[in-house]
C-alpha atoms as a PDB file:
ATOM      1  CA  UNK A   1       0.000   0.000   0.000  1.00  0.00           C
ATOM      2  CA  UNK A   2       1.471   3.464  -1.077  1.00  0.00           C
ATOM      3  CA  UNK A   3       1.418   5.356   2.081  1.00  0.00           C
ATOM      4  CA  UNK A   4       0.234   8.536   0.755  1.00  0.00           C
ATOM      5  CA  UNK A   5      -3.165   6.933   0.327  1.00  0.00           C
ATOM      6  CA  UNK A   6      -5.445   6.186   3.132  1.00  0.00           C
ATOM      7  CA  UNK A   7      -8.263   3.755   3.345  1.00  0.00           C
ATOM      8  CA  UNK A   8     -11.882   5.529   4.622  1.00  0.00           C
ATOM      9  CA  UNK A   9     -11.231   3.083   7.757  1.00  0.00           C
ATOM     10  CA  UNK A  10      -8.103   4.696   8.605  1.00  0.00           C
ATOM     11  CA  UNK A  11      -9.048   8.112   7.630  1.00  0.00           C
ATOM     12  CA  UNK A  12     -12.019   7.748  10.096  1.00  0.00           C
ATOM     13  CA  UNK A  13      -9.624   6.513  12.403  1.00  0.00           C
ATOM     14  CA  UNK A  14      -7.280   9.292  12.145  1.00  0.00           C
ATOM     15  CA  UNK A  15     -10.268  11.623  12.680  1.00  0.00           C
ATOM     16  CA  UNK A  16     -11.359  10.477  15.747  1.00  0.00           C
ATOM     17  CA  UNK A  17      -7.573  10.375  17.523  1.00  0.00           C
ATOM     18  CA  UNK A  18      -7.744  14.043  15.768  1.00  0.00           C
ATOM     19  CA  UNK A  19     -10.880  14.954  17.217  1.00  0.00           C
ATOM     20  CA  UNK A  20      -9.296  13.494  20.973  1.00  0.00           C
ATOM     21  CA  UNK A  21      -6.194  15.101  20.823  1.00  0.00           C
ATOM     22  CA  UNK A  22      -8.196  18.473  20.394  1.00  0.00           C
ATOM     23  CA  UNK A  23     -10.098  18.223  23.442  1.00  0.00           C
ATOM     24  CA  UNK A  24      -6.540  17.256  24.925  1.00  0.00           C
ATOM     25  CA  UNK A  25      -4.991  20.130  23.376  1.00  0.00           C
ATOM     26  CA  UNK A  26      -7.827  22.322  24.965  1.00  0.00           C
ATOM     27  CA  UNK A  27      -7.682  21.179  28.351  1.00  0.00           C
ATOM     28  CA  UNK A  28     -10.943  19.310  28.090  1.00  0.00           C
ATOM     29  CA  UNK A  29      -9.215  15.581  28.627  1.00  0.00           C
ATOM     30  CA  UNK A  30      -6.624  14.152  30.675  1.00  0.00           C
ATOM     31  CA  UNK A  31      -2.999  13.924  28.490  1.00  0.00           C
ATOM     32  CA  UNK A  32      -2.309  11.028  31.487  1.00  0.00           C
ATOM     33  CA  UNK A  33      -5.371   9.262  30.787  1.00  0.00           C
ATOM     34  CA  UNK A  34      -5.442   8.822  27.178  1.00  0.00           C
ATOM     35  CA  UNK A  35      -1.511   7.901  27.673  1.00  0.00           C
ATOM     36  CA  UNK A  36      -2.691   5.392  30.013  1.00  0.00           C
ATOM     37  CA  UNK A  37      -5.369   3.737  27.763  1.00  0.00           C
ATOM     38  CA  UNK A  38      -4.115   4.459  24.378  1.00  0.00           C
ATOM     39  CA  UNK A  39      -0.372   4.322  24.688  1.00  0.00           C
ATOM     40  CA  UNK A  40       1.575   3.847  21.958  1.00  0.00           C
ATOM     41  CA  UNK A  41      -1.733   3.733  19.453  1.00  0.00           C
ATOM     42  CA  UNK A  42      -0.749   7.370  18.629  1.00  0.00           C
ATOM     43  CA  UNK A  43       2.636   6.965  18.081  1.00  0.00           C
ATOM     44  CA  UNK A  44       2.027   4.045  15.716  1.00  0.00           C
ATOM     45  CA  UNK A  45      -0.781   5.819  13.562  1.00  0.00           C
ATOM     46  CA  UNK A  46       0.652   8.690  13.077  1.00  0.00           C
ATOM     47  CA  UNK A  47       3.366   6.790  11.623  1.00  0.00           C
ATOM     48  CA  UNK A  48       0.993   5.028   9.602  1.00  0.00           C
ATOM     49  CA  UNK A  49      -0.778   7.918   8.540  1.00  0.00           C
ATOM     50  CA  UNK A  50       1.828  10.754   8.413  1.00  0.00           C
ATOM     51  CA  UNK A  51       2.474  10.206   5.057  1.00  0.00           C
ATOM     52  CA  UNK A  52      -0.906  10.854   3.861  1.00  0.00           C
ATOM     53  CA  UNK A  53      -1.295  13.667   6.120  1.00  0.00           C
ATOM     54  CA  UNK A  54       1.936  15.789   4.692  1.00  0.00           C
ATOM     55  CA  UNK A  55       0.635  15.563   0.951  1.00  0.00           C
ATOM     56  CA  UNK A  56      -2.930  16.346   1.576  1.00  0.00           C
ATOM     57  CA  UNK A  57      -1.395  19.482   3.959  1.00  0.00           C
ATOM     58  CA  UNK A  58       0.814  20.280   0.380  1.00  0.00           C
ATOM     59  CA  UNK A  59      -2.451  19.592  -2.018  1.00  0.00           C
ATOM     60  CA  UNK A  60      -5.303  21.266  -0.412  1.00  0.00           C
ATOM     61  CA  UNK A  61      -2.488  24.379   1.122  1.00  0.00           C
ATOM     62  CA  UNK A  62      -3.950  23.580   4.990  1.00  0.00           C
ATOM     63  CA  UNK A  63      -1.419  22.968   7.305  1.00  0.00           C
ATOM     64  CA  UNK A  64      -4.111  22.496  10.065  1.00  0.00           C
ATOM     65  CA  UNK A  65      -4.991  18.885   8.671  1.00  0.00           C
ATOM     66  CA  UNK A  66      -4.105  16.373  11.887  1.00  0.00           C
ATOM     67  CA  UNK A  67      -2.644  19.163  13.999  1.00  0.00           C
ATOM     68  CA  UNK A  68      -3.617  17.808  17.185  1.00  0.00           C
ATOM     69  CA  UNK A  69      -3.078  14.211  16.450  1.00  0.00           C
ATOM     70  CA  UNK A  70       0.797  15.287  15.554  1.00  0.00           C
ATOM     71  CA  UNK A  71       1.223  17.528  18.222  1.00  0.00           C
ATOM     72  CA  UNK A  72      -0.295  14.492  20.582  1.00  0.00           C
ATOM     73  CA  UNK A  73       2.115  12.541  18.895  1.00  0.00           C
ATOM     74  CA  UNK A  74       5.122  14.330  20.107  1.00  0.00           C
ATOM     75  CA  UNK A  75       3.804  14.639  23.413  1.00  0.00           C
ATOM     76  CA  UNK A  76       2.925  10.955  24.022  1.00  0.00           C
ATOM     77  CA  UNK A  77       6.675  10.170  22.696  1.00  0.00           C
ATOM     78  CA  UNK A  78       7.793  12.358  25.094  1.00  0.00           C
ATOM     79  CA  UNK A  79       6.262  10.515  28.045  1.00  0.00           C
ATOM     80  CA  UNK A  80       7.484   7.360  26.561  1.00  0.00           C
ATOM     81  CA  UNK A  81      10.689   8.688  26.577  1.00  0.00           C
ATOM     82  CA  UNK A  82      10.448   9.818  30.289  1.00  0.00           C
ATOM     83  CA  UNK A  83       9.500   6.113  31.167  1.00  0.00           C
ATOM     84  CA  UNK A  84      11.923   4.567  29.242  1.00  0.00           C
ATOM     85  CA  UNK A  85       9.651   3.044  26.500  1.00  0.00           C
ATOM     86  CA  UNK A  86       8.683   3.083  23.100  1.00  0.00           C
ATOM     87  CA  UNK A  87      10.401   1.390  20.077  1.00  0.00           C
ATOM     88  CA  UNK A  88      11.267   4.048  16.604  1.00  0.00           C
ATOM     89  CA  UNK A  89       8.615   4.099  14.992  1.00  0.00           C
ATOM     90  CA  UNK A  90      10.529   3.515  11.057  1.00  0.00           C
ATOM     91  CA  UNK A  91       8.572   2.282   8.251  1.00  0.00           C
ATOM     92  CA  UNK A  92      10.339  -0.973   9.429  1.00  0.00           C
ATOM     93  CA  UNK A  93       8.682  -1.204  12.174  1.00  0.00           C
ATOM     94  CA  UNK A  94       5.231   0.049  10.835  1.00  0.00           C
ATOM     95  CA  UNK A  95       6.131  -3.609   8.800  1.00  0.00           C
ATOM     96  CA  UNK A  96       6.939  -5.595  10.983  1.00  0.00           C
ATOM     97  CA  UNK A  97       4.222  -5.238  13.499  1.00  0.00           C
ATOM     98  CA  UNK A  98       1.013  -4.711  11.290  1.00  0.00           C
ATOM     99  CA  UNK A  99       0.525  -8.317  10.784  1.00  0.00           C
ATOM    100  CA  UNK A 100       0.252  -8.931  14.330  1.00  0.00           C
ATOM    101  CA  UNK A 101      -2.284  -5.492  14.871  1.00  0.00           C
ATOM    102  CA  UNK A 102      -4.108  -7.238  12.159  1.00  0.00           C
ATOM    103  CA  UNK A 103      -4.439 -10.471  13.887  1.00  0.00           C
ATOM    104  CA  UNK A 104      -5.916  -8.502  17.054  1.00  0.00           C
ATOM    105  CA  UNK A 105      -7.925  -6.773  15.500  1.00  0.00           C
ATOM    106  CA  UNK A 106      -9.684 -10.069  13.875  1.00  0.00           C
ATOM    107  CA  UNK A 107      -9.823 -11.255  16.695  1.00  0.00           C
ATOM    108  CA  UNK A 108     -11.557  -8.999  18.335  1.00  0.00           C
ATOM    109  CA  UNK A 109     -14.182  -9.152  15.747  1.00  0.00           C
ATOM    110  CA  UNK A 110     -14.330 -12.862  16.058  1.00  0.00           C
ATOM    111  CA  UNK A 111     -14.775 -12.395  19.610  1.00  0.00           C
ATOM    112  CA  UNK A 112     -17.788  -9.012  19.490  1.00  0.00           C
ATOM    113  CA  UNK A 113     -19.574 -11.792  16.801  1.00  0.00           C
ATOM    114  CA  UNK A 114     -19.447 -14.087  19.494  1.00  0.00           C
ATOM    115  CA  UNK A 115     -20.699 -12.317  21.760  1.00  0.00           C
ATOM    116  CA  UNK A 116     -23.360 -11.454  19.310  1.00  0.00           C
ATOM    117  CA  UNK A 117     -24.632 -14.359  19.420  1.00  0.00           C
END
């Protein structure tokens, strides 16, 4: 996949860790909080999604696009960095740990259908 273009899914995605690191940014959430239950999720995506992000900021002249989710970016690597955790996140290791995201996240769908039922 050409990572200067983004799936709906991970568009949405990228919206909604937007839309939280806003409220973050604003002083309407916790910074500790969504550390605590997201860790290194925002790290990873914006990895993932950076890419996209820089030539749609170039294409459509808004530099605003994913603001917040970068500048949470930074911040969360910053507290990893003050615990003493957090791998580089390198297109290599985008690679080499999307397989296993992708099993989790089947399985987790296996799992809600069972529950389903």
């Amino acid at each position: 996949m050409n990572p200067e273009y983004l799936p709906s899914a991970a568009n949405s995605y990228g919206n909604f860790l937007e839309g939280v690191a806003a409220l973050i940014r604003a002083g309407h959430i916790d910074r500790g909080l969504v550390y605590e239950s997201l860790g290194n999720n925002y790290r990873w995506w914006w990895a993932a999604l950076a890419p996209w992000a820089r030539r749609v900021r170039t294409e459509d002249g808004d530099p605003s696009i994913y603001e917040h989710f970068e500048w949470l970016t930074s911040v969360m690597a910053e507290m990893d960095g003050k615990a003493g955790l957090g791998p580089s996140y390198d297109e290599a290791y985008l690679a080499g740990t999307l397989d296993g995201r992708m099993q989790t996240v089947r399985d987790q769908i296996r799992l809600a259908e069972e529950l389903r039922l």
